[in-house]
Protein backbone atom coordinates (compact mmCIF):
# COMPACT_ATOMS: atom_id res chain seq x y z
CA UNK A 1 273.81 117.22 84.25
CA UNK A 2 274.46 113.69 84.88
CA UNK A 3 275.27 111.27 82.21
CA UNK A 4 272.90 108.18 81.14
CA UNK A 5 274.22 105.59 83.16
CA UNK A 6 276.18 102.63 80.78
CA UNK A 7 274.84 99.35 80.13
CA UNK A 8 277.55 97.76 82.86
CA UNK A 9 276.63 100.35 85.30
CA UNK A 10 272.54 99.36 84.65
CA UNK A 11 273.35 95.55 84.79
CA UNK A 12 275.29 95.98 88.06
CA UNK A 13 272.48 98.05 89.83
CA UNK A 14 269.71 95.47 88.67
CA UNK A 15 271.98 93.02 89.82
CA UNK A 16 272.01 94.18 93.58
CA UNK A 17 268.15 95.20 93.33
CA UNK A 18 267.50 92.04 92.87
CA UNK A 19 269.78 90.77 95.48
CA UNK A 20 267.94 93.52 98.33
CA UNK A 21 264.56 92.58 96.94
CA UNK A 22 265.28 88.63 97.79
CA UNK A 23 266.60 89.22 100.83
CA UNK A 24 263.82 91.78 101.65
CA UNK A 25 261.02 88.97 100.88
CA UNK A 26 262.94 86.33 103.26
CA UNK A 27 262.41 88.48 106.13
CA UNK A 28 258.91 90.98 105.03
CA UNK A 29 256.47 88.47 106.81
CA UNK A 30 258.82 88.41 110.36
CA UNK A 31 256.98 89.72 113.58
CA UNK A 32 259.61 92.85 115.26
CA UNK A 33 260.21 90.38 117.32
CA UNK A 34 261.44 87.74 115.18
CA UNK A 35 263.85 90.06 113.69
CA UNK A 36 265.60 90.84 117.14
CA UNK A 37 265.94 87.10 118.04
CA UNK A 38 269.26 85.39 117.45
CA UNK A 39 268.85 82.39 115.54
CA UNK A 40 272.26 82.50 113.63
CA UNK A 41 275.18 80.10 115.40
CA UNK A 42 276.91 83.54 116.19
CA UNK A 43 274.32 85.35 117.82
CA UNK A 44 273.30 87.16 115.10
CA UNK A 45 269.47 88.15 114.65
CA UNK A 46 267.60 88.60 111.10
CA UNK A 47 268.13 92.24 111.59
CA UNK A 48 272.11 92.44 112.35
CA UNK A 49 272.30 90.13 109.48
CA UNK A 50 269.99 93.13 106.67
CA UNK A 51 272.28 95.35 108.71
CA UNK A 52 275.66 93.80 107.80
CA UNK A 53 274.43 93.05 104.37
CA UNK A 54 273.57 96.73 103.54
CA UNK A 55 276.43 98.79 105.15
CA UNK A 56 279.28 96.52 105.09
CA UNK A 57 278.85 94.06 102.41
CA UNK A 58 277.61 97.38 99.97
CA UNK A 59 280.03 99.77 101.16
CA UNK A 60 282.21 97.16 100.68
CA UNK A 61 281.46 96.44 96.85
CA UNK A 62 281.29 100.10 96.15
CA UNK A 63 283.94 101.39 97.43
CA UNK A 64 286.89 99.11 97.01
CA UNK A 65 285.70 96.71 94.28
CA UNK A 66 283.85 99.26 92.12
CA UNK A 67 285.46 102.59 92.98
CA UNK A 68 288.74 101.24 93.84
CA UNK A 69 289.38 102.70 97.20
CA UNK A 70 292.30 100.69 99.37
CA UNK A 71 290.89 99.68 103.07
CA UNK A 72 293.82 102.61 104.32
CA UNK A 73 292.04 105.23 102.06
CA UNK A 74 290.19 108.58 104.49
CA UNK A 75 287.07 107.52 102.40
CA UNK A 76 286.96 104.39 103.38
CA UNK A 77 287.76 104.74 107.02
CA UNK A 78 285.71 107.73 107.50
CA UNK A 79 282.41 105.95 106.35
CA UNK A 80 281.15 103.92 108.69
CA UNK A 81 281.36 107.61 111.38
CA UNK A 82 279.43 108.77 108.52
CA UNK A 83 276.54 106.57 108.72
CA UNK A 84 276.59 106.83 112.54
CA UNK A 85 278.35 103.09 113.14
């Protein structure tokens, strides 16, 4: 049985709910459409952007800056196969 999570681990997990849910409410209102377009300076569209956020920037934060895990580790590497990127 899994352990209560600690106060640390509760703040950090608010912390990045609240993060999804903000950008989630910038883009909740945006036609399909509008998501596809590119309106960044590099090309990027509204949807690329939630994309990068959630597998790179989070995978990112979890797995070297939380867990620890070097950019060289299998873990790390193997991931992004994983998730089908």
């Amino acid at each position: 049985m899994p352990s209560e999570p600690s106060a640390e681990e509760q703040a950090l997990a608010g912390a990045l709910n609240r993060q999804r849910e903000h950008i989630l409410e910038a883009v909740q209102d945006l036609r399909a459409d509008d998501l596809r377009r590119p309106v960044l300076p590099l090309g990027w569209s509204c949807i690329g952007l939630v994309n990068h956020l959630s597998l790179d920037v989070e995978r990112f934060w979890f797995q070297a800056v939380i867990a620890g895990a070097s950019s060289q580790s299998k873990t790390f590497l193997a991931l992004p196969t994983m998730l089908g990127t």
